[in-house]
Protein backbone atom coordinates (compact mmCIF):
# COMPACT_ATOMS: atom_id res chain seq x y z
CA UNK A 1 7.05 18.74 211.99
CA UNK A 2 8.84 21.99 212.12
CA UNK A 3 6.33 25.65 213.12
CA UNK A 4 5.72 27.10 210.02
CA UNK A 5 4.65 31.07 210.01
CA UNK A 6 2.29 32.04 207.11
CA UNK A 7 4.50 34.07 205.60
CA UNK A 8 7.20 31.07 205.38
CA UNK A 9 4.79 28.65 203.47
CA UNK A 10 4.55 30.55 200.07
CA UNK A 11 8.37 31.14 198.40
CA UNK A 12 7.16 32.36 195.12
CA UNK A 13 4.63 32.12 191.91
CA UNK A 14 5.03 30.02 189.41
CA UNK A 15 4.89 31.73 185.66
CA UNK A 16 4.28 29.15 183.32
CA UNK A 17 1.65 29.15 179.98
CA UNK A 18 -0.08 26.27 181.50
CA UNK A 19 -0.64 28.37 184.98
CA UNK A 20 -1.40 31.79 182.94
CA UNK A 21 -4.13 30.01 181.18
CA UNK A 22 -5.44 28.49 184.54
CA UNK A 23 -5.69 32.66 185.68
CA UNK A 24 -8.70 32.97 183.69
CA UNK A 25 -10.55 30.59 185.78
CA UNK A 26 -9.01 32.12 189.09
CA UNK A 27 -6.21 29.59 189.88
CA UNK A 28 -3.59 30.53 190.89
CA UNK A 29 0.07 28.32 190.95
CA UNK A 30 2.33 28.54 193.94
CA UNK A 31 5.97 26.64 195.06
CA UNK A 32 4.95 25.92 199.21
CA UNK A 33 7.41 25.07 201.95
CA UNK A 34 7.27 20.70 201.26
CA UNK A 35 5.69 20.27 205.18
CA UNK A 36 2.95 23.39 204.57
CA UNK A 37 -0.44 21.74 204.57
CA UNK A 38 -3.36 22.63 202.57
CA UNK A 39 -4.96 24.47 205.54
CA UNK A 40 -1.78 26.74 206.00
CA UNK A 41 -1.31 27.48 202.50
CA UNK A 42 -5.40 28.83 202.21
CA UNK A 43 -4.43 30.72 205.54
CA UNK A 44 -1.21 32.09 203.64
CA UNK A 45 -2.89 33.28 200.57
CA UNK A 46 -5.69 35.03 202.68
CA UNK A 47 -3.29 36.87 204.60
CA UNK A 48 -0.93 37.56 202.28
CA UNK A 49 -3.27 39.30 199.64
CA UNK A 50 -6.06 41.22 200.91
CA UNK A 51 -9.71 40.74 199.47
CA UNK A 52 -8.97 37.17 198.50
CA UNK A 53 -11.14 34.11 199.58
CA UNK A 54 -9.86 30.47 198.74
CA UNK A 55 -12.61 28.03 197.43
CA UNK A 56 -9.73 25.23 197.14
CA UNK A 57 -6.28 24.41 197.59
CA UNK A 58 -4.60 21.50 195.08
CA UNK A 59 -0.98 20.07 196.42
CA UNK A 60 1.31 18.15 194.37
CA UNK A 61 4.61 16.73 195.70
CA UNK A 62 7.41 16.88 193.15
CA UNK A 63 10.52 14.25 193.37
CA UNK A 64 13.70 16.09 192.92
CA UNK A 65 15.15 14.53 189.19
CA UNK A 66 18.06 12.61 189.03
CA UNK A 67 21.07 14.44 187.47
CA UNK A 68 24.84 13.53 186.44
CA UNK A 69 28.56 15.09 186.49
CA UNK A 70 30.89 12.38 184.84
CA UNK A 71 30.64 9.46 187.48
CA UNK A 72 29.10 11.80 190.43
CA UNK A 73 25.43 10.59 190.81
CA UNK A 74 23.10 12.98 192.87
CA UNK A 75 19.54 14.34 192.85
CA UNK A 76 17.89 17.61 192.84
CA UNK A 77 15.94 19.20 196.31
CA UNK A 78 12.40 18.21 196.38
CA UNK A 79 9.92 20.54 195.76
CA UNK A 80 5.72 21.11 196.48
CA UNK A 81 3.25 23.03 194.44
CA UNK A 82 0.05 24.39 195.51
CA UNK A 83 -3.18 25.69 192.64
CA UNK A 84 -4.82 27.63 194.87
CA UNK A 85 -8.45 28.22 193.97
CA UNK A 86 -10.10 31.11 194.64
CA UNK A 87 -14.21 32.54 194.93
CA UNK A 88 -16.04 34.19 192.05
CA UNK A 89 -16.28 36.89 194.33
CA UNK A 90 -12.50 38.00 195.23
CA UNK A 91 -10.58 39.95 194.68
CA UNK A 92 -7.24 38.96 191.93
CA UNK A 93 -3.91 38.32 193.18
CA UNK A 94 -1.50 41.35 192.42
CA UNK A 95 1.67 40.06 191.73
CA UNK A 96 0.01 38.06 188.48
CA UNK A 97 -1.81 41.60 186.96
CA UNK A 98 1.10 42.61 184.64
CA UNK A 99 2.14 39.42 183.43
């Protein structure tokens, strides 16, 4: 298992209606490094974004989708998504106010 830094495990947000509905509620969507662990992606988000606390961290692993070009067979890069859950007491996440 490679040494991943904090700042490696989160590569960006993901804006979708289904995860701007889930902000209400103070969960937030992320796409995570596929080998982060759920410990390393709380640690990420509460030193990435000051004032936050994580309550939970969800982690899905998503199969890359099979795609075609004539008779040239191949597959997309896997991917891993993280709902990260955070206290009734923290702080919001800044990147998600304007949106």
């Amino acid at each position: 298992m490679a040494d991943i830094k904090y700042y490696d495990v989160i590569l960006k947000p993901i804006i979708t209606e289904k995860s701007m509905s889930a902000m209400g509620e103070k969960k937030y969507t992320f796409l995570i490094h596929t080998d982060a662990t759920k410990s390393q992606v709380k640690e990420a988000v509460e030193k990435m974004f000051a004032g936050t606390k994580v309550k939970s961290v969800n982690t899905m692993n998503c199969e890359g989708k099979k795609k075609r070009r004539g008779m040239t067979v191949g597959k997309t890069a896997k991917t891993k998504k993280a709902i990260v859950q955070l206290t009734a007491d923290s702080k919001d996440i800044e990147i998600f106010e304007g949106l």
